[in-house]
PDB file of N, CA and C in Angstrom:
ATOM      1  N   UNK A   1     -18.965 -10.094   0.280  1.00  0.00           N
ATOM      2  CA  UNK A   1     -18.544  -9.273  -0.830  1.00  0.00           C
ATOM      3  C   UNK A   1     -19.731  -8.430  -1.282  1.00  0.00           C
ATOM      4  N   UNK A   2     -19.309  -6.975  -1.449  1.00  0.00           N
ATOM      5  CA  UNK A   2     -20.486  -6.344  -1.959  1.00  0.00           C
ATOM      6  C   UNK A   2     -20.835  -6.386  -3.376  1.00  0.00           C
ATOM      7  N   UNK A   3     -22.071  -6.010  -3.780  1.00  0.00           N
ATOM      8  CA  UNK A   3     -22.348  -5.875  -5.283  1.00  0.00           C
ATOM      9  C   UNK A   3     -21.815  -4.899  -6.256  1.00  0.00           C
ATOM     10  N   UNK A   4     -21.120  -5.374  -7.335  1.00  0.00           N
ATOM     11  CA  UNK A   4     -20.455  -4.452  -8.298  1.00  0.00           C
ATOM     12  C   UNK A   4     -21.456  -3.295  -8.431  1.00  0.00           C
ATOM     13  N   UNK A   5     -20.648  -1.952  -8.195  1.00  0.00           N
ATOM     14  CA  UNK A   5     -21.345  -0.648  -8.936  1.00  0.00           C
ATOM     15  C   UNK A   5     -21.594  -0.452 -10.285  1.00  0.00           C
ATOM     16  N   UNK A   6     -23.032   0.033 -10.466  1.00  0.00           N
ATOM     17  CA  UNK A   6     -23.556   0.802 -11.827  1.00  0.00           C
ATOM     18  C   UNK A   6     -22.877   1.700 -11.616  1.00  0.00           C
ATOM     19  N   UNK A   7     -22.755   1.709 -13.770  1.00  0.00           N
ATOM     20  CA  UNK A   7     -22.017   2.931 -14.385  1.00  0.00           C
ATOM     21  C   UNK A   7     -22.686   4.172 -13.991  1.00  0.00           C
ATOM     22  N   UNK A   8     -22.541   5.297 -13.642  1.00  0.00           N
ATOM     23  CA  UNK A   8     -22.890   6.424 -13.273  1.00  0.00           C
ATOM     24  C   UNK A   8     -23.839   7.518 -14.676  1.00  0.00           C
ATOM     25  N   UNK A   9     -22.946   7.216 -15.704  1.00  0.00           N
ATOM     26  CA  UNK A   9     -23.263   8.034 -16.690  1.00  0.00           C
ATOM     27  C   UNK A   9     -22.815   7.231 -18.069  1.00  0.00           C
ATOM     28  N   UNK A  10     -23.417   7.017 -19.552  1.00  0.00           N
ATOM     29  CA  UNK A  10     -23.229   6.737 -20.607  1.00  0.00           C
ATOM     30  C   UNK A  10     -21.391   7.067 -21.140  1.00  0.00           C
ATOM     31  N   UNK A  11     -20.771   6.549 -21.310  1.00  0.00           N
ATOM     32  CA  UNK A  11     -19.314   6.991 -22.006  1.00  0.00           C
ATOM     33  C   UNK A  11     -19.396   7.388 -23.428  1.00  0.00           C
ATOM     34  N   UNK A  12     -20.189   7.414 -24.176  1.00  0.00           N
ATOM     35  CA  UNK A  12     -20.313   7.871 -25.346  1.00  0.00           C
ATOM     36  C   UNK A  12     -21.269   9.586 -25.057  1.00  0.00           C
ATOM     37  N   UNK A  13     -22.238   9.392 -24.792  1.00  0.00           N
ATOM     38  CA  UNK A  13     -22.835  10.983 -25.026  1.00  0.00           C
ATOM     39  C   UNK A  13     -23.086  11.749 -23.090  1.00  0.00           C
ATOM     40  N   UNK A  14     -22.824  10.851 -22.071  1.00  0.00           N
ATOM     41  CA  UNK A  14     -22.542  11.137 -21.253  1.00  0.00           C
ATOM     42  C   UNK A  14     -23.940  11.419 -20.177  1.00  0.00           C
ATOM     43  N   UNK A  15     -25.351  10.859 -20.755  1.00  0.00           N
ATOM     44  CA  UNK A  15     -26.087  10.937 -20.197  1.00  0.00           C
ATOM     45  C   UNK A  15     -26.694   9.817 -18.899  1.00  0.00           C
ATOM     46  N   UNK A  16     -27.193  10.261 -18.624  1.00  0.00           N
ATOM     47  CA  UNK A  16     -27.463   8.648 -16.819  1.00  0.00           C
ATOM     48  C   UNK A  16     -28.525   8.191 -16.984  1.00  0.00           C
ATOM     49  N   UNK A  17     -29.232   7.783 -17.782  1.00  0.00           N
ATOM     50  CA  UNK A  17     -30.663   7.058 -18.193  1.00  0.00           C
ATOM     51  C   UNK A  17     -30.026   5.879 -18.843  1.00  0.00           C
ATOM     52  N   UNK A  18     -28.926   5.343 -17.507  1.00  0.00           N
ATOM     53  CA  UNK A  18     -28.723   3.964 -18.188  1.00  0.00           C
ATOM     54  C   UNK A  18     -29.477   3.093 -17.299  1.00  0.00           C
ATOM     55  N   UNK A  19     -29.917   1.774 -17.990  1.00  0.00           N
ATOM     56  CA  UNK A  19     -30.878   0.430 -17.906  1.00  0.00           C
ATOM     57  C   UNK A  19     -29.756  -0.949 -17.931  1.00  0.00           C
ATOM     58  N   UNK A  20     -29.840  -1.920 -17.482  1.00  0.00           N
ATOM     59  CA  UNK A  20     -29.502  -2.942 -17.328  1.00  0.00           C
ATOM     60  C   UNK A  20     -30.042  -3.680 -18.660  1.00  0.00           C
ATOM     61  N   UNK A  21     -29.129  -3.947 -19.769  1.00  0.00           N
ATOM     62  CA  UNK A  21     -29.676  -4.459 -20.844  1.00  0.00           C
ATOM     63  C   UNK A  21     -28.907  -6.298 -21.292  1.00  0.00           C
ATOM     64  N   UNK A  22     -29.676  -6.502 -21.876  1.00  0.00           N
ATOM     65  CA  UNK A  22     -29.252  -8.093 -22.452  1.00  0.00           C
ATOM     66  C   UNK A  22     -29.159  -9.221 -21.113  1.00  0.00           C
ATOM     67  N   UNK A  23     -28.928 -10.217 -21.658  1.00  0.00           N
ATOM     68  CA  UNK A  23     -28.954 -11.302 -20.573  1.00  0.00           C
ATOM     69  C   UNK A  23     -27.489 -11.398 -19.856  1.00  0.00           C
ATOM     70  N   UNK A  24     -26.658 -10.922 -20.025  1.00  0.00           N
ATOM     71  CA  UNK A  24     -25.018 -11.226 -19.426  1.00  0.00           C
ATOM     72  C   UNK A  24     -24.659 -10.107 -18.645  1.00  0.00           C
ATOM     73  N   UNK A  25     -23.972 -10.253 -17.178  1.00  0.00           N
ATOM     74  CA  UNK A  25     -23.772  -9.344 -16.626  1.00  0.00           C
ATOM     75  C   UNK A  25     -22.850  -8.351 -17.264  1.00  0.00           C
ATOM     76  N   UNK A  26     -23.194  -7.101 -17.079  1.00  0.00           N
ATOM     77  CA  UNK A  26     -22.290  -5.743 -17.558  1.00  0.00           C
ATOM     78  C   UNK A  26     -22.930  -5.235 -18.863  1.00  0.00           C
ATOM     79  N   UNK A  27     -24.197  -5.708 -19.085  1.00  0.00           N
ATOM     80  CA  UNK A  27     -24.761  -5.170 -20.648  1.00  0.00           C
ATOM     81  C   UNK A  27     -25.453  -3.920 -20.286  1.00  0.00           C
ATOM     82  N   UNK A  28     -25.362  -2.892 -20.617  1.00  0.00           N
ATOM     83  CA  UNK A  28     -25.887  -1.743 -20.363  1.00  0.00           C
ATOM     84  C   UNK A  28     -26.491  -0.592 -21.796  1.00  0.00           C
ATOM     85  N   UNK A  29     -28.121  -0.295 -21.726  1.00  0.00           N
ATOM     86  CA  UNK A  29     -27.843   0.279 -22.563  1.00  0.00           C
ATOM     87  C   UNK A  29     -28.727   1.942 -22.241  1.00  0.00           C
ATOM     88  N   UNK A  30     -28.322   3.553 -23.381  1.00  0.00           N
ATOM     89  CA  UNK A  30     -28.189   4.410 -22.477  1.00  0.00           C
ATOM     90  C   UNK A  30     -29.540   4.849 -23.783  1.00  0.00           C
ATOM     91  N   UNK A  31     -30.625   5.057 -22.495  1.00  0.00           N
ATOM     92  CA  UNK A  31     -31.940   5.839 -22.885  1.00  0.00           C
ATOM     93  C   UNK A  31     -31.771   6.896 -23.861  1.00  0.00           C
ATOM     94  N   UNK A  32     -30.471   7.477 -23.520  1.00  0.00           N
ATOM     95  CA  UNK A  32     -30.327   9.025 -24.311  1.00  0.00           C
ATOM     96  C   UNK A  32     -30.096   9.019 -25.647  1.00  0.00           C
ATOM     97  N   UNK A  33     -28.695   8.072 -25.709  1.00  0.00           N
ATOM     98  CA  UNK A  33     -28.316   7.379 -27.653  1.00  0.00           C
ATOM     99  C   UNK A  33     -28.238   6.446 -28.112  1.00  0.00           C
ATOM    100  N   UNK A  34     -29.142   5.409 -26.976  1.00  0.00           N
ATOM    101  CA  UNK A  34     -29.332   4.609 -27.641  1.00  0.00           C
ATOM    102  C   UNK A  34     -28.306   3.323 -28.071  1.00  0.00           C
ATOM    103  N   UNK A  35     -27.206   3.410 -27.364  1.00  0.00           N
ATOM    104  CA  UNK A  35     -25.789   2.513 -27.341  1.00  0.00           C
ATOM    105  C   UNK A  35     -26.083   1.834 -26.683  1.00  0.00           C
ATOM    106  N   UNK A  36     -25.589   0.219 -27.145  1.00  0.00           N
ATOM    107  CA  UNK A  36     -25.821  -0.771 -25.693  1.00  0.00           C
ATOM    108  C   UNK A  36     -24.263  -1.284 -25.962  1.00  0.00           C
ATOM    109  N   UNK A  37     -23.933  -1.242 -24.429  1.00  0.00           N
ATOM    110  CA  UNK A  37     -22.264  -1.775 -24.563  1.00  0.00           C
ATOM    111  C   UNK A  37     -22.246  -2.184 -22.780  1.00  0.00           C
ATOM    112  N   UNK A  38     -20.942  -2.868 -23.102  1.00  0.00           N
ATOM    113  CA  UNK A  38     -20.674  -3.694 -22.081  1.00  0.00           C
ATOM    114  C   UNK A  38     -19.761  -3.421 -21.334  1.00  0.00           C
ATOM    115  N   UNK A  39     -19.433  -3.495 -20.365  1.00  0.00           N
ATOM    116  CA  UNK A  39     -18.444  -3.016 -19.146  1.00  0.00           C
ATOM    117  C   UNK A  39     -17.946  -3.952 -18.279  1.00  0.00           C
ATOM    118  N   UNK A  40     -16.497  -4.339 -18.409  1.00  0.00           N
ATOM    119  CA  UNK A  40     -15.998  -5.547 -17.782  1.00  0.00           C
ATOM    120  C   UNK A  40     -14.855  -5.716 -16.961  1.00  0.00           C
ATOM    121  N   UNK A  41     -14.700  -6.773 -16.413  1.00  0.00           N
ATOM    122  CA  UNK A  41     -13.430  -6.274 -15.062  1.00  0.00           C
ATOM    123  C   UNK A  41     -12.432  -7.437 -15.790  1.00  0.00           C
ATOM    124  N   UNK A  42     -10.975  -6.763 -16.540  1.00  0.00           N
ATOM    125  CA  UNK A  42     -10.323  -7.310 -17.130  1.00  0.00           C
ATOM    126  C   UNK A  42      -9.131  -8.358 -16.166  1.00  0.00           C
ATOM    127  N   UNK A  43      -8.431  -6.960 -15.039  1.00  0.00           N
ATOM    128  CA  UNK A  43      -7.855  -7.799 -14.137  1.00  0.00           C
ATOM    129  C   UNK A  43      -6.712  -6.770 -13.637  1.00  0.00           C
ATOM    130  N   UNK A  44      -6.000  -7.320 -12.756  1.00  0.00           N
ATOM    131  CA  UNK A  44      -5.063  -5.729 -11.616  1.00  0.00           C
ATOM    132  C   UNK A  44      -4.062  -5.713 -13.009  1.00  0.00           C
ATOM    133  N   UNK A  45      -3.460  -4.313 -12.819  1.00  0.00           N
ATOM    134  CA  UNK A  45      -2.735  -3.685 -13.799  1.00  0.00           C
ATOM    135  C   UNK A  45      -1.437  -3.749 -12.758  1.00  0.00           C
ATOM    136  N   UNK A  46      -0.035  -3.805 -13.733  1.00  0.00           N
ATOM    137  CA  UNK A  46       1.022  -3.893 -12.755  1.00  0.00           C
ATOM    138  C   UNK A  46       1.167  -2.267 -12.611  1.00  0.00           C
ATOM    139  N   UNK A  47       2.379  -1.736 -11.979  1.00  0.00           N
ATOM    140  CA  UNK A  47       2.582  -0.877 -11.385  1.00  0.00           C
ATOM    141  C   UNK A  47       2.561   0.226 -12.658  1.00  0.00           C
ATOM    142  N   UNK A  48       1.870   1.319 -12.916  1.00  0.00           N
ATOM    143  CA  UNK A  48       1.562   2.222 -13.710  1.00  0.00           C
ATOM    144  C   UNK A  48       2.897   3.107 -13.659  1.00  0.00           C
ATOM    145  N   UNK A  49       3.376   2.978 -12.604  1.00  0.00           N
ATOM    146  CA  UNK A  49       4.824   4.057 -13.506  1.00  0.00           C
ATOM    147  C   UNK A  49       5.421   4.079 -14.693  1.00  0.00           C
ATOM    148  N   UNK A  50       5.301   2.054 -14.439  1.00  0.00           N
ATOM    149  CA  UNK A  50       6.019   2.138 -15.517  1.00  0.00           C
ATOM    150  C   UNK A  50       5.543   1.807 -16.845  1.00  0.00           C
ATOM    151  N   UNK A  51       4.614   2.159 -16.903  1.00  0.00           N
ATOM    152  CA  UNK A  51       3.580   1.831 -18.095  1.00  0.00           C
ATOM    153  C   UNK A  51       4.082   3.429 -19.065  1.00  0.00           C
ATOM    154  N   UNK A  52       3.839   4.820 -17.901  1.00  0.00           N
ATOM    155  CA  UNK A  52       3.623   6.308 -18.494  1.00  0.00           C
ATOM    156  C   UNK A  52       4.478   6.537 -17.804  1.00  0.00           C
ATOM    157  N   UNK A  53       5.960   7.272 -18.710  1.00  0.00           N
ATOM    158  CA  UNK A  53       6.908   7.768 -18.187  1.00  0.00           C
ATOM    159  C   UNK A  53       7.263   8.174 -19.297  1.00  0.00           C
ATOM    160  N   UNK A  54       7.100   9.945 -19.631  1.00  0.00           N
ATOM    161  CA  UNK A  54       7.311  10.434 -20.832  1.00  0.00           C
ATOM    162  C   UNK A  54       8.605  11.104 -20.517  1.00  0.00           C
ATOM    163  N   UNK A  55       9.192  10.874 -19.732  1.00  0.00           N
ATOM    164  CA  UNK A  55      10.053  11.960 -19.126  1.00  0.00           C
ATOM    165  C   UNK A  55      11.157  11.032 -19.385  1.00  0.00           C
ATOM    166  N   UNK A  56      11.119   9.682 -19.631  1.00  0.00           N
ATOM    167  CA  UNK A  56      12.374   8.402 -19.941  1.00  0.00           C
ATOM    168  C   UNK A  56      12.136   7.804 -21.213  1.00  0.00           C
ATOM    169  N   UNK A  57      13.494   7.743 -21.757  1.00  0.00           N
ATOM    170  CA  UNK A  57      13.073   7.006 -23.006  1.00  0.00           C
ATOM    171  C   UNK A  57      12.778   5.489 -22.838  1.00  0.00           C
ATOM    172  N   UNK A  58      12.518   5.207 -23.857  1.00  0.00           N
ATOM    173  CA  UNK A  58      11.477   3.678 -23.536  1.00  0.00           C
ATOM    174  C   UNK A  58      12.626   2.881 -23.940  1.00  0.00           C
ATOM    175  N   UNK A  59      14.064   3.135 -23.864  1.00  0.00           N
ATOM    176  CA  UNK A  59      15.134   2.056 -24.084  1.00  0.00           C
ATOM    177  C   UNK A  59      15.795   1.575 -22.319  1.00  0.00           C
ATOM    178  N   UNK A  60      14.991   3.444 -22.098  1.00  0.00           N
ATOM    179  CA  UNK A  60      15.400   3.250 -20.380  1.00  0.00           C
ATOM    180  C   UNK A  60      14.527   2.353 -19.562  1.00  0.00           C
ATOM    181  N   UNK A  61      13.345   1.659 -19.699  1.00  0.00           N
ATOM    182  CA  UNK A  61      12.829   1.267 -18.585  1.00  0.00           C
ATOM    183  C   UNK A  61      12.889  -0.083 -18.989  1.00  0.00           C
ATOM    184  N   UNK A  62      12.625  -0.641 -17.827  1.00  0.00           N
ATOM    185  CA  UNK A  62      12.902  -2.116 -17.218  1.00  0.00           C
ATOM    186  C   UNK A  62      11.978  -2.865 -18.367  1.00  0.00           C
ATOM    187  N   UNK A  63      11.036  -3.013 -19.036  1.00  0.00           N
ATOM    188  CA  UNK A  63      10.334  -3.996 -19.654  1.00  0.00           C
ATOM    189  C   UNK A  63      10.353  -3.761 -20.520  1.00  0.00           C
ATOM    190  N   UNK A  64      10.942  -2.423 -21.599  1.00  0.00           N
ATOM    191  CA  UNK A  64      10.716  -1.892 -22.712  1.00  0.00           C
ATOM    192  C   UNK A  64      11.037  -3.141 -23.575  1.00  0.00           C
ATOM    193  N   UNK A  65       9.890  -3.195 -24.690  1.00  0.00           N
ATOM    194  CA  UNK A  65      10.073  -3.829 -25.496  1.00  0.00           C
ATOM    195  C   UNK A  65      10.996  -3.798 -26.584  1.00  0.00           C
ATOM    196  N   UNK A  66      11.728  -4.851 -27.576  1.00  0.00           N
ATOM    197  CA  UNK A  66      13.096  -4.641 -28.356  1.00  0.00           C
ATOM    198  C   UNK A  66      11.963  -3.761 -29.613  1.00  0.00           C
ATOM    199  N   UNK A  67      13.161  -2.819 -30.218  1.00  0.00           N
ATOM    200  CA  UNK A  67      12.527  -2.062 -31.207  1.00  0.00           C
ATOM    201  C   UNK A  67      12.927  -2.851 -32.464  1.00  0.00           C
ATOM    202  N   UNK A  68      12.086  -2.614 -33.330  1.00  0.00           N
ATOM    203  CA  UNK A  68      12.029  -2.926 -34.495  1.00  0.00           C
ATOM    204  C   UNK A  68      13.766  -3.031 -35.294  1.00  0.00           C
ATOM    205  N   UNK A  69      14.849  -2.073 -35.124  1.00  0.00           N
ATOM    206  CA  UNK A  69      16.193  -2.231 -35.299  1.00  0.00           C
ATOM    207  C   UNK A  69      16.954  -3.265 -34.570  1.00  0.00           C
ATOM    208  N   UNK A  70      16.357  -3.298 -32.884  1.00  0.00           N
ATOM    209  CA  UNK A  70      16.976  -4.399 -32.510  1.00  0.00           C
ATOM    210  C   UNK A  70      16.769  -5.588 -32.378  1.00  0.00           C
ATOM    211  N   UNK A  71      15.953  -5.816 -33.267  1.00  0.00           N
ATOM    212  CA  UNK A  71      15.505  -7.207 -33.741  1.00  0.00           C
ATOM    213  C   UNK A  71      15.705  -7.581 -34.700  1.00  0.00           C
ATOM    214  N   UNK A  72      16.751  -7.056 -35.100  1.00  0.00           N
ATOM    215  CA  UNK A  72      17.232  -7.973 -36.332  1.00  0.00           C
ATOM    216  C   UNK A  72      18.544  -8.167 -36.224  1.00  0.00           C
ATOM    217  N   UNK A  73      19.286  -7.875 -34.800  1.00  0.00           N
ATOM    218  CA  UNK A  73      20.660  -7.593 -34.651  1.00  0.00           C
ATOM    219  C   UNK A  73      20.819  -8.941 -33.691  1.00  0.00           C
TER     220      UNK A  73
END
């Protein structure tokens, strides 16, 4: 297995003078502003269609959650 990739560039001001910071893997902090934050591998995402589908209403898809009216019915 290869070694997880460094972040490329800061997500807050967007600069690459990032350092390997704190004792726990994924602590990173960025030379430029000075942010130290962490970056972590949460876990596989199910199938994204059906997460973003603005084009269907959310009564139409398969997992949509009950709305607030139909929970009390």
């Amino acid at each position: 297995m290869t070694e997880r990739a460094a972040p490329f560039y800061c997500p807050y001001c967007g600069d690459e003078d990032l350092r390997p910071f704190g004792e726990k893997h994924g602590e990173w902090r960025c030379g430029s502003c000075r942010r130290v934050y962490r970056l972590g591998y949460i876990g596989i995402a199910r199938d994204w269609t059906d997460d973003v589908q603005p084009d269907r209403p959310i009564e139409d898809r398969t997992d949509a959650a009950p709305t607030s009216s139909e929970e009390g019915q």
